[in-house]
Protein backbone atom coordinates (compact mmCIF):
# COMPACT_ATOMS: atom_id res chain seq x y z
CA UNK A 1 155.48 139.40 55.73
CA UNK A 2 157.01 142.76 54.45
CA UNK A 3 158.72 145.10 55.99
CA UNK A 4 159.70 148.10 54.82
CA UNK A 5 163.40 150.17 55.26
CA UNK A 6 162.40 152.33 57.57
CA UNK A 7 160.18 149.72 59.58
CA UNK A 8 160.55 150.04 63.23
CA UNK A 9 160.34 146.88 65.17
CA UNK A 10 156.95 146.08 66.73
CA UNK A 11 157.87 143.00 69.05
CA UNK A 12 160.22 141.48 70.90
CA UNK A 13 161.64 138.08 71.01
CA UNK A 14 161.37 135.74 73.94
CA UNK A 15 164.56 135.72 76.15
CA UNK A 16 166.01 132.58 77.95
CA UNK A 17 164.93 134.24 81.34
CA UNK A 18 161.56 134.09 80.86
CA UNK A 19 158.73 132.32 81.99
CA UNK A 20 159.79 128.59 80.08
CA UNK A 21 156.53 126.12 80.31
CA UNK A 22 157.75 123.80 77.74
CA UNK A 23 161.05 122.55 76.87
CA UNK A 24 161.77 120.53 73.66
CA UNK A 25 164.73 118.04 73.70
CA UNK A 26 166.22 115.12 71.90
CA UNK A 27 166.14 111.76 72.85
CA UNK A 28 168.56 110.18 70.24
CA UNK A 29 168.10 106.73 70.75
CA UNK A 30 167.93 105.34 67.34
CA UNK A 31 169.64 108.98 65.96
CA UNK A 32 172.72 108.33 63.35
CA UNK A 33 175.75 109.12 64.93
CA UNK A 34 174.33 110.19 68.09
CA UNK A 35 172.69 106.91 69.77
CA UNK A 36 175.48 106.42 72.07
CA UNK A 37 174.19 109.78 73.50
CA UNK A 38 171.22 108.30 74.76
CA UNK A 39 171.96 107.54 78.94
CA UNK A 40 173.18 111.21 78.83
CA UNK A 41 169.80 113.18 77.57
CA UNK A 42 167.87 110.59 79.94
CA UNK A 43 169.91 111.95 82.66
CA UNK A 44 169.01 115.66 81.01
CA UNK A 45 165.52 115.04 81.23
CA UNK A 46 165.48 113.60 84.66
CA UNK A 47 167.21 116.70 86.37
CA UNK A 48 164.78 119.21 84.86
CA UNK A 49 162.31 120.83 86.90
CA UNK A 50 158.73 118.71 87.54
CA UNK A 51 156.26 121.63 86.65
CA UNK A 52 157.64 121.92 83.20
CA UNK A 53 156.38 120.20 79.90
CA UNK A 54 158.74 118.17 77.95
CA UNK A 55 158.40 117.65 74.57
CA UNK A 56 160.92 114.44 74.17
CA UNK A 57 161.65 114.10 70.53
CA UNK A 58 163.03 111.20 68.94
CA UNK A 59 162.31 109.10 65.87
CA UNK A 60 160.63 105.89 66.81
CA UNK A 61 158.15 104.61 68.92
CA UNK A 62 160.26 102.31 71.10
CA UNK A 63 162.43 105.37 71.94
CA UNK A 64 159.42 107.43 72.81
CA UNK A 65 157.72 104.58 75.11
CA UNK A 66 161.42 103.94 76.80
CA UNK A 67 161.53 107.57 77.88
CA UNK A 68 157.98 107.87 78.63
CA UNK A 69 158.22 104.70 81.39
CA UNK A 70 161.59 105.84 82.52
CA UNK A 71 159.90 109.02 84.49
CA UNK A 72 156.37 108.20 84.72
CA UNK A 73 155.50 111.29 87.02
CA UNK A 74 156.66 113.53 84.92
CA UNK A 75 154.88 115.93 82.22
CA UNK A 76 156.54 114.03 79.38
CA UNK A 77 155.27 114.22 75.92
CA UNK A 78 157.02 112.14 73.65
CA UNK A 79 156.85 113.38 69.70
CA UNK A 80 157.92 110.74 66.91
CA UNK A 81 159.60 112.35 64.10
CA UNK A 82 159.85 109.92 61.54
CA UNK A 83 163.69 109.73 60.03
CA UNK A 84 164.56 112.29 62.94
CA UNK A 85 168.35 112.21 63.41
CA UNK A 86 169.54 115.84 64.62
CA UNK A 87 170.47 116.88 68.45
CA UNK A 88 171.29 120.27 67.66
CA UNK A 89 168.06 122.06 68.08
CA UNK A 90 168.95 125.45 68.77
CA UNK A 91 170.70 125.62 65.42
CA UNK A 92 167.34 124.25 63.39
CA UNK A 93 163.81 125.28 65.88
CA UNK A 94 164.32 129.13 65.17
CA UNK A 95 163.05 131.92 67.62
CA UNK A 96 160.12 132.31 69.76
CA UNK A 97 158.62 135.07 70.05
CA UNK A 98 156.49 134.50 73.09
CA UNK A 99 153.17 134.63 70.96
CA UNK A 100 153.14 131.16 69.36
CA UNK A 101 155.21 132.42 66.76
CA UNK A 102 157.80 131.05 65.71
CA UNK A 103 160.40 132.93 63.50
CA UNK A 104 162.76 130.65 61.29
CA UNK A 105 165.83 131.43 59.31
CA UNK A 106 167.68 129.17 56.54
CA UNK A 107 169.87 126.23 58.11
CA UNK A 108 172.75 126.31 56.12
CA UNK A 109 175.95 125.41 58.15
CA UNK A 110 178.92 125.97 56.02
CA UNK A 111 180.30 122.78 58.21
CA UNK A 112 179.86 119.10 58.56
CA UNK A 113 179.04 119.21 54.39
CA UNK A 114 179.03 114.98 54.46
CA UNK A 115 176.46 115.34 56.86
CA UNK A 116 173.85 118.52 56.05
CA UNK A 117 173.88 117.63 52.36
CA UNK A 118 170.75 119.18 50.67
CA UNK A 119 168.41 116.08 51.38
CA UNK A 120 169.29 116.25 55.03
CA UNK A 121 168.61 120.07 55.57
CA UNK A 122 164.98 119.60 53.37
CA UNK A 123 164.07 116.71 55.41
CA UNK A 124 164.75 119.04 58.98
CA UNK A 125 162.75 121.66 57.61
CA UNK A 126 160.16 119.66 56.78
CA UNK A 127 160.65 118.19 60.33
CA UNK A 128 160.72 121.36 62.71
CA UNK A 129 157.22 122.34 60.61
CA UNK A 130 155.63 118.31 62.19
CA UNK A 131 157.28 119.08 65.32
CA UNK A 132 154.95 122.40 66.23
CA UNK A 133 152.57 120.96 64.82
CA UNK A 134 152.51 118.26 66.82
CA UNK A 135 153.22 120.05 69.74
CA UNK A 136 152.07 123.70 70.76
CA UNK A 137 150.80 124.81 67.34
CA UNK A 138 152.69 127.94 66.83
CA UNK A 139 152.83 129.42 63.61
CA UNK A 140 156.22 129.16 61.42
CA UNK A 141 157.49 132.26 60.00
CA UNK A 142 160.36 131.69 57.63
CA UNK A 143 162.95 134.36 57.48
CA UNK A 144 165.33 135.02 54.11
CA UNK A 145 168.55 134.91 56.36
CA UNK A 146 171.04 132.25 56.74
CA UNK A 147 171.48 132.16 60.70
CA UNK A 148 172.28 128.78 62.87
CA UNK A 149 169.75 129.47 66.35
CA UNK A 150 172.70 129.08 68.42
CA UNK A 151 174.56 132.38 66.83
CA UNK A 152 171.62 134.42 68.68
CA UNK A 153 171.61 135.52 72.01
CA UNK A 154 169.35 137.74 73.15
CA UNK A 155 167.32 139.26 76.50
CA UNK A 156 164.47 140.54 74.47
CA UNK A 157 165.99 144.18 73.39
CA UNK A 158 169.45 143.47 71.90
CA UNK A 159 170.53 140.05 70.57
CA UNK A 160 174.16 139.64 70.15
CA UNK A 161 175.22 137.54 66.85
CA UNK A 162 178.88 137.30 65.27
CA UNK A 163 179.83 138.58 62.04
CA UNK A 164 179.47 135.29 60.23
CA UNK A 165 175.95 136.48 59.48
CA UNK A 166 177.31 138.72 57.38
CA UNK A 167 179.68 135.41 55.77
CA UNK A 168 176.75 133.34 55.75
CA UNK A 169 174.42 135.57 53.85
CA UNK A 170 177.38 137.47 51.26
CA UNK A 171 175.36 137.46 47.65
CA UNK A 172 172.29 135.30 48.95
CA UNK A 173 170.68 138.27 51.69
CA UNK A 174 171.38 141.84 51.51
CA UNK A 175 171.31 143.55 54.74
CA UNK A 176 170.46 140.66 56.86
CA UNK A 177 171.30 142.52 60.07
CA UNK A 178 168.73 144.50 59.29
CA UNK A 179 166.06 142.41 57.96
CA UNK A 180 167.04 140.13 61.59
CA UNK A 181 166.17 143.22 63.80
CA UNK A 182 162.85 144.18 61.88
CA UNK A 183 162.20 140.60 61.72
CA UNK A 184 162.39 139.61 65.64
CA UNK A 185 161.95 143.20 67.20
CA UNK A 186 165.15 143.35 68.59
CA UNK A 187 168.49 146.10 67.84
CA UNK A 188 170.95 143.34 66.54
CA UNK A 189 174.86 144.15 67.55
CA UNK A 190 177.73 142.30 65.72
CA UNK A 191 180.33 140.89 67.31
CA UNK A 192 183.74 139.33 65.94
CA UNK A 193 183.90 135.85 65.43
CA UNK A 194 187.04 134.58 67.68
CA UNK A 195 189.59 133.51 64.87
CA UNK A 196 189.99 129.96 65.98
CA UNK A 197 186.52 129.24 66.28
CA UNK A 198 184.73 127.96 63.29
CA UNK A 199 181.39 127.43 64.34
CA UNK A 200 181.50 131.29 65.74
CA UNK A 201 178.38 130.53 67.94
CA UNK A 202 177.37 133.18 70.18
CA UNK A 203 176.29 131.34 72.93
CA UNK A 204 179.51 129.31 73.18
CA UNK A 205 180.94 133.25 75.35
CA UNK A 206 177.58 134.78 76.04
CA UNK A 207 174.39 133.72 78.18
CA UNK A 208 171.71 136.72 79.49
CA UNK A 209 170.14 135.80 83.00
CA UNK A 210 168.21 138.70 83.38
CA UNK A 211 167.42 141.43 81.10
CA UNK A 212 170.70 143.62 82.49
CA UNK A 213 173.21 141.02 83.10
CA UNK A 214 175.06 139.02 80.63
CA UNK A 215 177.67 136.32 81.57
CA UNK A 216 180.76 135.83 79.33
CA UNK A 217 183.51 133.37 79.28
CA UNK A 218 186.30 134.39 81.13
CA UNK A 219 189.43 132.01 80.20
CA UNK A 220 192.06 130.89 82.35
CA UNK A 221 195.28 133.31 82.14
CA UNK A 222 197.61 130.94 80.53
CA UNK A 223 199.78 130.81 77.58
CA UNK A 224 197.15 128.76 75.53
CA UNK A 225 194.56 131.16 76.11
CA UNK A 226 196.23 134.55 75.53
CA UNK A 227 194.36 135.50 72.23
CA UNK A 228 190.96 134.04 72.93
CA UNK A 229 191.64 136.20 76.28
CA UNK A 230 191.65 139.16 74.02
CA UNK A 231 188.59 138.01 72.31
CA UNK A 232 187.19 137.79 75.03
CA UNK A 233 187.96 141.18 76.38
CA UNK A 234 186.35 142.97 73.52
CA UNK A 235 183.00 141.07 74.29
CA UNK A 236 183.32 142.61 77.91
CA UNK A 237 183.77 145.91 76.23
CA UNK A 238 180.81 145.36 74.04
CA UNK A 239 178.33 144.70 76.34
CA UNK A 240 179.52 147.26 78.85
CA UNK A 241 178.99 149.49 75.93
CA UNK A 242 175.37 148.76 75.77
CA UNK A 243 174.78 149.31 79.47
CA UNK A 244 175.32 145.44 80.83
CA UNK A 245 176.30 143.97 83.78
CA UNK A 246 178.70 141.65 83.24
CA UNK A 247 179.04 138.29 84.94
CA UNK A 248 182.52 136.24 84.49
CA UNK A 249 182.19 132.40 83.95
CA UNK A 250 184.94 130.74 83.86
CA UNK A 251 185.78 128.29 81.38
CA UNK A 252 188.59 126.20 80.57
CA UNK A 253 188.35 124.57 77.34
CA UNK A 254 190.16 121.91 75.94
CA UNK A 255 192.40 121.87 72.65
CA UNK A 256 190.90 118.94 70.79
CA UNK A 257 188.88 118.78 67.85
CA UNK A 258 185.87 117.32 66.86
CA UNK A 259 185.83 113.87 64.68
CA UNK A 260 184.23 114.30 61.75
CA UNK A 261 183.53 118.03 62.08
CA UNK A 262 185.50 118.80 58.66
CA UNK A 263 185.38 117.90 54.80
CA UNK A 264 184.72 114.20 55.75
CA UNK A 265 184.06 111.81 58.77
CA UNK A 266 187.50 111.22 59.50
CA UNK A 267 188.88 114.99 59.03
CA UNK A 268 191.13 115.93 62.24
CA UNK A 269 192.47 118.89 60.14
CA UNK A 270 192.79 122.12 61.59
CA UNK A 271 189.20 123.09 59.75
CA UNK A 272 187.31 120.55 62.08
CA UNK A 273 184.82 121.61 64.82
CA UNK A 274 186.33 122.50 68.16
CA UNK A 275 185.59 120.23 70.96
CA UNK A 276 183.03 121.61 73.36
CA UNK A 277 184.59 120.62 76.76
CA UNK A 278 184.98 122.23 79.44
CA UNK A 279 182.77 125.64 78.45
CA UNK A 280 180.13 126.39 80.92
CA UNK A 281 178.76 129.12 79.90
CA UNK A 282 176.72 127.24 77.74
CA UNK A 283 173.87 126.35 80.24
CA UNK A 284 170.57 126.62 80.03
CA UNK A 285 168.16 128.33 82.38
CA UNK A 286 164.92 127.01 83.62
CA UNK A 287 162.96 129.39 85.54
CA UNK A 288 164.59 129.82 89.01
CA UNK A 289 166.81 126.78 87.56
CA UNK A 290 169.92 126.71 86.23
CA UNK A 291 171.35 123.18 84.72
CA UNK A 292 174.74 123.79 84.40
CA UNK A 293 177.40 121.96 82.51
CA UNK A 294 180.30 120.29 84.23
CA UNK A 295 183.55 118.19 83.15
CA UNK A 296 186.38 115.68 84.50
CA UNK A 297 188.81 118.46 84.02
CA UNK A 298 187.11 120.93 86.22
CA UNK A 299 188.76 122.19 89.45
CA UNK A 300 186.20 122.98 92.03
CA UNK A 301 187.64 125.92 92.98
CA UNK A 302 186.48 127.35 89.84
CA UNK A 303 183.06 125.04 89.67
CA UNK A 304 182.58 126.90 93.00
CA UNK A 305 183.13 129.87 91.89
CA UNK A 306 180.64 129.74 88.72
CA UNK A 307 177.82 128.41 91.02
CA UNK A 308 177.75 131.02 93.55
CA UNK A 309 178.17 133.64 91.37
CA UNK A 310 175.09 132.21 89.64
CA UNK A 311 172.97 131.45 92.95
CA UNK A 312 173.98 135.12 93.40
CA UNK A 313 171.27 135.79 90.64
CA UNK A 314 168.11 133.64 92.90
CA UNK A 315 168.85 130.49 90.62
CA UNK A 316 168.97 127.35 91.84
CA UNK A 317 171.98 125.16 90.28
CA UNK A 318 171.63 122.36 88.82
CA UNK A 319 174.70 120.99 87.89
CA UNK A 320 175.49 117.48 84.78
CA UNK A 321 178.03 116.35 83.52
CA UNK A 322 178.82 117.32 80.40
CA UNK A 323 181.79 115.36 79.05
CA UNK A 324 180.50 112.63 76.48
CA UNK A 325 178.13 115.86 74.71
CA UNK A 326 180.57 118.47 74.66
CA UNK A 327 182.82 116.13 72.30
CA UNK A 328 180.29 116.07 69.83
CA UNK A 329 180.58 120.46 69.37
CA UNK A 330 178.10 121.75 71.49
CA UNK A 331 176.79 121.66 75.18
CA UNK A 332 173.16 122.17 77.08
CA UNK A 333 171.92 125.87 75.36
CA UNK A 334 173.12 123.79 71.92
CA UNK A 335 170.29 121.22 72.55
CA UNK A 336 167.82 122.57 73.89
CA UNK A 337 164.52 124.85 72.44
CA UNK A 338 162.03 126.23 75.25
CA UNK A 339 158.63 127.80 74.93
């Protein structure tokens, strides 16, 4: 595909408020590192909605007929991926464009280097091209930009990333802003990464439930939370800027990192993954539903608060909990890929 410099987009990308008929997920049964994840994402797949196809991926075939007998009257359509070990789908499926095409950028974390080694991040490339195959057909469309899915957030117009684009792709993609936008359709804003955040994920502050409203993380005013409260503050002012509504979640995150989320398995250093825990406003919408992540160390006061300000929106809320996922790096938008 080329595309010249003065290309205007011609499409737009699908947004997480849209019409969602299938949903991919992991079922890590059998996944290195992740099998003790399993009685969570069979919880996951029993709380989402009956009328939608779920394409239940895991990487052998008594993990796809355990799954398949656990909800027999569901629309569940288990793929085995041989040598399948990744939950973080987000990061690796790429983005839909609503027209069973699929548009896919270079996995390349600059994190977790003992795991994503070169063999690892062939063999998942190789894999996301046998999952659509063996699932809704779409057409792969690889894009010369270094981009994890989950630094993308988007309602079809604008898609908000953070400036570790422009880290990711220094001396391997010139102007991938640029080539992202006439890529997917959409006007691409940078934001700032938040300092103490090393994955610098997008959705771990921002989540679009309709095409004018955007919620962001709003942090609890304590001491602990001061500068990412001034993070966060210039995210509000972003999206004001471009004409938003903006919808407070509140989150209250937790000051632990993740094992193994630095040079080696056992790093705790300061350069490890944070711990996911106790952000909400990575949930993931389902049509008129909402499943939305929950901790031990929530008040309900302020789980109260999130769900009626999102039934305020016409969504039903479905809430799980989200402790034993979150401490892995990532939470329900991390996991998930819908079509």
């Amino acid at each position: 595909m080329q595309h010249s410099r003065n290309s205007k987009p011609l499409k737009m990308i699908k947004a997480e408020f849209t019409k969602v008929s299938d949903l991919f997920l992991p079922y890590p049964k059998g996944f290195d590192g992740y099998t003790s994840l399993a009685p969570f994402f069979k919880k996951l797949i029993g709380v989402v909605p009956d009328d939608i196809r779920q394409f239940i991926i895991v990487n052998n075939q008594n993990a796809a007929d355990e799954i398949k007998n656990c909800y027999p009257a569901k629309n569940i359509q288990p793929l085995v991926i041989k040598n399948f070990h990744e939950i973080w789908l987000r990061d690796i499926m790429g983005f839909n464009s609503g027209m069973n095409k699929i548009y896919k950028p270079i996995f390349r974390p600059d994190y977790c280097p003992y795991i994503y080694t070169g063999y690892y991040l062939d063999r998942i490339n190789y894999s996301v091209s046998e999952i659509f195959e063996k699932s809704i057909g779409a057409e792969l469309i690889k894009m010369p930009i270094i981009l994890d899915g989950g630094n993308f957030v988007s309602n079809g117009k604008i898609a908000f990333v953070t400036d570790k684009i422009i880290k990711d792709n220094y001396g391997i993609s010139k102007e991938p802003v640029k080539k992202l936008s006439n890529y997917l359709g959409v006007e691409v804003v940078v934001i700032p990464s938040n300092k103490y955040d090393v994955l610098a994920h997008a959705d771990g502050y921002l989540n679009f439930l309709n095409e004018d409203t955007i919620c962001v993380a709003q942090y609890l005013d304590t001491n602990i939370f001061w500068q990412d409260r001034i993070y966060i503050r210039q995210l509000e002012y972003i999206a004001k800027k471009h004409s938003l509504n903006v919808v407070p979640i509140i989150d209250n995150p937790v000051t632990e990192k993740v094992i193994g989320g630095g040079k080696t398995f056992n790093d705790t250093s300061d350069t490890c993954l944070d711990s996911a825990q106790g952000i909400h406003t990575n949930f993931l919408i389902l049509n008129d539903t909402i499943i939305f992540p929950e901790y031990s160390n929530d008040e309900k006061a302020h789980s109260d608060i999130n769900k009626h300000m999102l039934q305020r929106y016409r969504y039903n809320v479905e809430s799980i909990d989200c402790d034993k996922l979150s401490k892995f790096g990532g939470v329900l938008h991390c996991v998930s890929f819908t079509n």
